[in-house]
Protein backbone atom coordinates (compact mmCIF):
# COMPACT_ATOMS: atom_id res chain seq x y z
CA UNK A 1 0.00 0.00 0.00
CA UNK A 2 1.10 3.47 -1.20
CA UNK A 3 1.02 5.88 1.62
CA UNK A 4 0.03 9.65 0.84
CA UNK A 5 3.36 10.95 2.59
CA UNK A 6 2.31 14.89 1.48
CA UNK A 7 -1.17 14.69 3.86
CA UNK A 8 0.75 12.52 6.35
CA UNK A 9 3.28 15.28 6.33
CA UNK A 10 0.25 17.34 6.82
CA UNK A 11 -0.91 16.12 9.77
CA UNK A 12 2.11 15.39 11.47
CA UNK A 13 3.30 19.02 11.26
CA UNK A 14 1.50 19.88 14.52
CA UNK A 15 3.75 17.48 16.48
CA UNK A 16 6.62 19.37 17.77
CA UNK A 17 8.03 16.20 18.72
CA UNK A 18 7.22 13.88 16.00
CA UNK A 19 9.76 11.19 14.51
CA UNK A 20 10.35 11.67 10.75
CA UNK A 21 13.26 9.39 9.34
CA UNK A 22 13.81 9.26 5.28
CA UNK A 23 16.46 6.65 3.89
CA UNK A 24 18.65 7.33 1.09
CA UNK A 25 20.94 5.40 -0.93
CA UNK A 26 24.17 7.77 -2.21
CA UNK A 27 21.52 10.82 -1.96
CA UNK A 28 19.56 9.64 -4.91
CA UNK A 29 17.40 7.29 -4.55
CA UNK A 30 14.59 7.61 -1.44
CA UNK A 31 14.34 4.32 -0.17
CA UNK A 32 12.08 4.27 2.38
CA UNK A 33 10.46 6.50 5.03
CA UNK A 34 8.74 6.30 8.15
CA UNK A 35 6.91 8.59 10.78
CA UNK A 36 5.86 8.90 14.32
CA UNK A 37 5.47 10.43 17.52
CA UNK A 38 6.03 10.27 21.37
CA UNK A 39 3.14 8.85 23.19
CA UNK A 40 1.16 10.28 25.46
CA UNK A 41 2.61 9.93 28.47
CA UNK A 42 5.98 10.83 26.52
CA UNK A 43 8.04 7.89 27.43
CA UNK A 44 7.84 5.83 24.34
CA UNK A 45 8.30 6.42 20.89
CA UNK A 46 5.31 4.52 18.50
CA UNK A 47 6.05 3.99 14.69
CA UNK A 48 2.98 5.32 12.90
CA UNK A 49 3.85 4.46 9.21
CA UNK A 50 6.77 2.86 8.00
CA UNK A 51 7.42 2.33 3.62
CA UNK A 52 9.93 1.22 1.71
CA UNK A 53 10.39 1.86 -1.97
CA UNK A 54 8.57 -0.36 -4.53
CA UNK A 55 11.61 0.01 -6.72
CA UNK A 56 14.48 -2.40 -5.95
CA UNK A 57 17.73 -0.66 -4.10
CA UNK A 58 20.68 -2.40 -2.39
CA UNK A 59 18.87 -1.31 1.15
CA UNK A 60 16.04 -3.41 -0.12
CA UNK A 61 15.08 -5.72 2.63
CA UNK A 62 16.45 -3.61 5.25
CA UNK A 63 14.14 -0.79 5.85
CA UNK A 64 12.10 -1.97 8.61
CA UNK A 65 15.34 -2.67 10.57
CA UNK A 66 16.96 0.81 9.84
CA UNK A 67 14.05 2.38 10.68
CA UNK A 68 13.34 0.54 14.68
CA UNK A 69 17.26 1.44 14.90
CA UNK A 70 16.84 4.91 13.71
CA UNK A 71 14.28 4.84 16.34
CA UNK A 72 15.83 3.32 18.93
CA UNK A 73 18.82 5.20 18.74
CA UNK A 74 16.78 8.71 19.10
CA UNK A 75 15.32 7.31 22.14
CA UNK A 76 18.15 6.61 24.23
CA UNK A 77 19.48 9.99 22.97
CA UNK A 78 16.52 11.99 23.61
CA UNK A 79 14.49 10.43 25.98
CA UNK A 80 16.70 9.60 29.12
């Protein structure tokens, strides 16, 4: 499924804290992307949508996996 990343965008933008991670390959080809935000009571970070591109990369396979470590790795940074 084909997110609408513009309105998701959108509707993210009101987040101050929100989680937006885009992966490149040599800064030319978007391979995936992903979005989120804290919850509620702050203390975790929840993965909202995650995609990767429908057009075959060498980081094919691998997206989901960046993406948690992206996200992991911003926690422990930013949420002590």
């Amino acid at each position: 499924m084909a997110w609408d990343w513009e309105n998701i965008q959108k509707k993210y933008k009101a987040h101050p804290k929100r989680f937006e991670l885009s992966i490149w390959y040599r800064n030319q080809h978007l391979c995936g992307a992903s979005i989120g935000k804290p919850t509620y009571g702050g203390g975790k970070l929840r993965l909202d949508f995650i995609e990767a591109s429908p057009i075959n990369s060498p980081l094919s396979g691998l997206i989901i996996d960046m993406v948690i470590a992206g996200r992991h790795r911003l926690r422990k940074s930013y949420w002590r």
